[in-house]
C-alpha atoms as a PDB file:
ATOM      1  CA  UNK A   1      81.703 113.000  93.268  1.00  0.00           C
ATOM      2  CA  UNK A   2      79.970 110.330  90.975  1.00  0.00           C
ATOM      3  CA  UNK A   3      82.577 108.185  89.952  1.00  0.00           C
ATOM      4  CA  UNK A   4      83.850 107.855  93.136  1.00  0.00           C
ATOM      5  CA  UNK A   5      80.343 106.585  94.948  1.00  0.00           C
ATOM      6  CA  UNK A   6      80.329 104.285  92.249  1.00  0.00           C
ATOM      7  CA  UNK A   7      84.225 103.100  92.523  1.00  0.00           C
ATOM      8  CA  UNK A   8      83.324 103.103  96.579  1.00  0.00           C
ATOM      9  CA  UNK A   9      80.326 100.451  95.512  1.00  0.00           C
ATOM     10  CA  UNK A  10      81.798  98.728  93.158  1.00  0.00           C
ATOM     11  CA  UNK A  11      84.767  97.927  95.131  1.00  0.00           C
ATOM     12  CA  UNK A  12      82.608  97.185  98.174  1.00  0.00           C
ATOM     13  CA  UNK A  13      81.435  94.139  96.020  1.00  0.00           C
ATOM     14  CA  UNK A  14      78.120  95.739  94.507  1.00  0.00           C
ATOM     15  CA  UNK A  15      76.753  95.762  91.086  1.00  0.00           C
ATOM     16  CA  UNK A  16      76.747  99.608  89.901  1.00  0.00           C
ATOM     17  CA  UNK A  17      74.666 101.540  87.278  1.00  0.00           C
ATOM     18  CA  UNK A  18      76.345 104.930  86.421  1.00  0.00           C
ATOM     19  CA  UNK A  19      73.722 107.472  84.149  1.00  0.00           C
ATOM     20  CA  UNK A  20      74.991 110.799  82.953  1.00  0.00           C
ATOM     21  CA  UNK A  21      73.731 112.905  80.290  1.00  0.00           C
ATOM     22  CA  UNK A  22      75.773 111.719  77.430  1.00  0.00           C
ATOM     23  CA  UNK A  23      78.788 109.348  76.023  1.00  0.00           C
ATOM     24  CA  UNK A  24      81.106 112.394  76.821  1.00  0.00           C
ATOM     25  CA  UNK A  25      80.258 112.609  80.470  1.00  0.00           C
ATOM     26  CA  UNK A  26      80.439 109.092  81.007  1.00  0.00           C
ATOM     27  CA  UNK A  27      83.522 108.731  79.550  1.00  0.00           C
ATOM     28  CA  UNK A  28      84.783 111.023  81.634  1.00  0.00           C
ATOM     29  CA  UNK A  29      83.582 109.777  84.728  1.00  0.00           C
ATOM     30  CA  UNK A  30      85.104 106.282  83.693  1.00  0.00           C
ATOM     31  CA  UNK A  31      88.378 107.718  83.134  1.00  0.00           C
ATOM     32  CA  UNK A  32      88.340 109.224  86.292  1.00  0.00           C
ATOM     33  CA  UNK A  33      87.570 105.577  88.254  1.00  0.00           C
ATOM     34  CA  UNK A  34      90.285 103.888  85.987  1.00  0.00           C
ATOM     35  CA  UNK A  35      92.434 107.168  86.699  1.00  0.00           C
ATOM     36  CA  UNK A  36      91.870 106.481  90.617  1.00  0.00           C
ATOM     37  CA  UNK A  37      92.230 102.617  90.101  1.00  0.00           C
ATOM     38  CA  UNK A  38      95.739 103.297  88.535  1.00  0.00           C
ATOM     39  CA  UNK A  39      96.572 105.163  91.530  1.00  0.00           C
ATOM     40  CA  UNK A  40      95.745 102.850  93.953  1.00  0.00           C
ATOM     41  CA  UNK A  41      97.995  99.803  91.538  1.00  0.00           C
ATOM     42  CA  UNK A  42     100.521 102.281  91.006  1.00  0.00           C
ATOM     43  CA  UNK A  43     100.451 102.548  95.402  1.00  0.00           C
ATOM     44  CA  UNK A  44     100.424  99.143  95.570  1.00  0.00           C
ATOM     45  CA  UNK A  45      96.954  98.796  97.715  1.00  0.00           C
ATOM     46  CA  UNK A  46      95.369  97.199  94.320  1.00  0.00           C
ATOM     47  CA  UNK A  47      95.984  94.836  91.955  1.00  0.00           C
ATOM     48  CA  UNK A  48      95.796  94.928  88.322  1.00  0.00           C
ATOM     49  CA  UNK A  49      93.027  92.072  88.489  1.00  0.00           C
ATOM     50  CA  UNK A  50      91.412  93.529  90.912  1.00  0.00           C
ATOM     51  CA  UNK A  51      91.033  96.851  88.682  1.00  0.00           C
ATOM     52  CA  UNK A  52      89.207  94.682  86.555  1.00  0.00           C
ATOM     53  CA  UNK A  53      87.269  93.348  89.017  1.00  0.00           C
ATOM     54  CA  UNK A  54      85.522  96.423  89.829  1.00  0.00           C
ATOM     55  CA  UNK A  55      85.408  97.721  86.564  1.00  0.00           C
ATOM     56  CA  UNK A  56      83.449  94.804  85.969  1.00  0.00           C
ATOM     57  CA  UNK A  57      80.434  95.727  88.418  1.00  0.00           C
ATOM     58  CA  UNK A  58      80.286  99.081  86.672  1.00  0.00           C
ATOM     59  CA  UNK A  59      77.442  99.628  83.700  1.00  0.00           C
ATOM     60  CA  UNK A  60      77.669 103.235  82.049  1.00  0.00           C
ATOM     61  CA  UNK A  61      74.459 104.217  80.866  1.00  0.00           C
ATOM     62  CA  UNK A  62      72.516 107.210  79.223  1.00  0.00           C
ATOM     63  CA  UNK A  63      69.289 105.705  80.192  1.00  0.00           C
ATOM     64  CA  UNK A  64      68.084 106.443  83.456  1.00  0.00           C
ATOM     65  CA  UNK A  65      65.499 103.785  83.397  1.00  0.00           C
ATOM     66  CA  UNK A  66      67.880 101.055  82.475  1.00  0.00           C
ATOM     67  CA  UNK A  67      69.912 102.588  85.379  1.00  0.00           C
ATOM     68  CA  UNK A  68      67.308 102.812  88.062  1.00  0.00           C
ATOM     69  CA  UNK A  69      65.756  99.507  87.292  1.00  0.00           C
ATOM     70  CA  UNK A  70      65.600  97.339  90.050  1.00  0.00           C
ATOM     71  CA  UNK A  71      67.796  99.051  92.277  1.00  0.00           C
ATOM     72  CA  UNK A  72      67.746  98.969  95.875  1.00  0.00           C
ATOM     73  CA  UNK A  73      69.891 102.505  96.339  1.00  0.00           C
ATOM     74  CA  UNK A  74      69.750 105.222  93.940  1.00  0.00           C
ATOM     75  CA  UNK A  75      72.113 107.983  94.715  1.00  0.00           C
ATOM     76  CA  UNK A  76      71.654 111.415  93.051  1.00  0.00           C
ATOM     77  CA  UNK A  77      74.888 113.005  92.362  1.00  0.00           C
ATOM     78  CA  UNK A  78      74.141 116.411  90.106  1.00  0.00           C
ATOM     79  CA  UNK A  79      76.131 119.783  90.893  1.00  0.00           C
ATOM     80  CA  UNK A  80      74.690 121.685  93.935  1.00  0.00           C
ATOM     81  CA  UNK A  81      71.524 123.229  92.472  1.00  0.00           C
ATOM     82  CA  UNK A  82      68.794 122.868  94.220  1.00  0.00           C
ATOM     83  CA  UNK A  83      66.437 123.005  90.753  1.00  0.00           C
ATOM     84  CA  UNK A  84      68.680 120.536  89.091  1.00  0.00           C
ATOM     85  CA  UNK A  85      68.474 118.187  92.236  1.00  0.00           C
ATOM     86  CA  UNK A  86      64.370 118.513  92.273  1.00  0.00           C
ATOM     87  CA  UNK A  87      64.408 117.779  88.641  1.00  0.00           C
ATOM     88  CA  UNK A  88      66.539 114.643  89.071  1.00  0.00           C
ATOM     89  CA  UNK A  89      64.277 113.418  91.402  1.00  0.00           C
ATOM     90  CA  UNK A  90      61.060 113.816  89.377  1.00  0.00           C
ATOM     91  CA  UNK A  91      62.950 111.843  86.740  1.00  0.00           C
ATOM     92  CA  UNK A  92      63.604 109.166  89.088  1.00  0.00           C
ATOM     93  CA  UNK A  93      60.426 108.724  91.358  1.00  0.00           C
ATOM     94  CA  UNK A  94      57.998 107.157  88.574  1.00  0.00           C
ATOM     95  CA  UNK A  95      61.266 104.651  87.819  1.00  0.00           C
ATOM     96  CA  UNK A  96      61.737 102.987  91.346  1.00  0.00           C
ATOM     97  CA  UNK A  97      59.251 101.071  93.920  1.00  0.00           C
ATOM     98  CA  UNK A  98      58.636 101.680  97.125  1.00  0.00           C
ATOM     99  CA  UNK A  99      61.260  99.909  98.440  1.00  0.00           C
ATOM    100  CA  UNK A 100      63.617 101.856  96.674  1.00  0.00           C
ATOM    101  CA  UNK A 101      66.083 104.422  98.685  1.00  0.00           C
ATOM    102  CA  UNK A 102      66.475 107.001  97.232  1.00  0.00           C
ATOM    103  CA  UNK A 103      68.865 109.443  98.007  1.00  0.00           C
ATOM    104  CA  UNK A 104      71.472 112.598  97.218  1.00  0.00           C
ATOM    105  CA  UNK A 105      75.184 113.434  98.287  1.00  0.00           C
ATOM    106  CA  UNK A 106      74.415 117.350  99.018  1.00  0.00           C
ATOM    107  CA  UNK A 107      77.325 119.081 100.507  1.00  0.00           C
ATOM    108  CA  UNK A 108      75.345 122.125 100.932  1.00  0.00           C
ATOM    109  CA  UNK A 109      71.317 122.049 100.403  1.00  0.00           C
ATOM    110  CA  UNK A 110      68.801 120.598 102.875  1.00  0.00           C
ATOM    111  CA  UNK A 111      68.271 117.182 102.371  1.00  0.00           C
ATOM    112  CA  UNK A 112      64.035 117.808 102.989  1.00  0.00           C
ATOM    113  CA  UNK A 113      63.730 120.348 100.758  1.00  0.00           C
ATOM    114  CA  UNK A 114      64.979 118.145  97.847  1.00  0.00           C
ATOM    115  CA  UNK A 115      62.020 116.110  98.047  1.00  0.00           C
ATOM    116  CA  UNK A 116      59.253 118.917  97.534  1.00  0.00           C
ATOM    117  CA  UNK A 117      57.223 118.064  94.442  1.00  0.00           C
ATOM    118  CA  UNK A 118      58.754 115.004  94.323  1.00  0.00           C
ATOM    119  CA  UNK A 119      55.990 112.181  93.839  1.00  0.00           C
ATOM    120  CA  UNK A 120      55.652 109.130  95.845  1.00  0.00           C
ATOM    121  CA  UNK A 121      57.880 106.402  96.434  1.00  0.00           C
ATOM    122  CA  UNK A 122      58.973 108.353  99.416  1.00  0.00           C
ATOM    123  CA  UNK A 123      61.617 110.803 100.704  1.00  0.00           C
ATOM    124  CA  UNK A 124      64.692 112.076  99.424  1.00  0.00           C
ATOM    125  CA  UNK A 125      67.687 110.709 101.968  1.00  0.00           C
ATOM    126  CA  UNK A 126      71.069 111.589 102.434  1.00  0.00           C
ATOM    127  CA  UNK A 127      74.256 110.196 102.361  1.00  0.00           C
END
């Protein structure tokens, strides 16, 4: 569900920080954008420059800080755990300001539970 918030953004015209774990899970998750770029070339609703366009906008990082850094929208994007979520968002809070949103793409847990134990900036949101 990562990669494709971040191919949404990045094609939307925004700059885009993707952070996974390691070089193995990023790589993945890049293959999978360039894999869904292809298709949309291959359909005809992109163009090759384009591709690189949005590709462009995209950082891959293993460094959360370097990822979180001056963003304006920070969206969590873990498996469906709820422990795993909470943990992600301890990571994150001392990172960000205040004016940071930060938020998580649950499918399944409630979005205000996410946030307990979190620290200040603020609340957990949902997309």
């Amino acid at each position: 569900m990562g990669s494709g918030i971040a191919q949404a953004c990045a094609q939307a015209g925004f700059a885009v920080r993707v952070r996974d774990v390691d070089a193995p899970s990023l790589a993945r998750g890049r293959s999978r954008i360039e894999g869904m770029l292809q298709g949309a070339i291959d359909r005809k609703k992109l163009t090759a420059a384009k591709r690189d366009e949005v590709l462009g906008r995209i950082v891959f990082t293993t460094d959360l800080a370097a990822a979180v850094a001056g963003a304006a929208l920070v969206v969590e994007a873990v498996f469906e755990e709820i422990e795993v979520k909470r943990a992600v968002f301890r990571e994150i809070a001392p990172l960000v300001g205040p004016e940071t949103i930060v938020a998580t793409n649950t499918s399944s847990l409630r979005v205000a539970d996410l946030g307990e134990g979190v620290p200040e900036p603020g609340p957990v949101r949902g997309v």
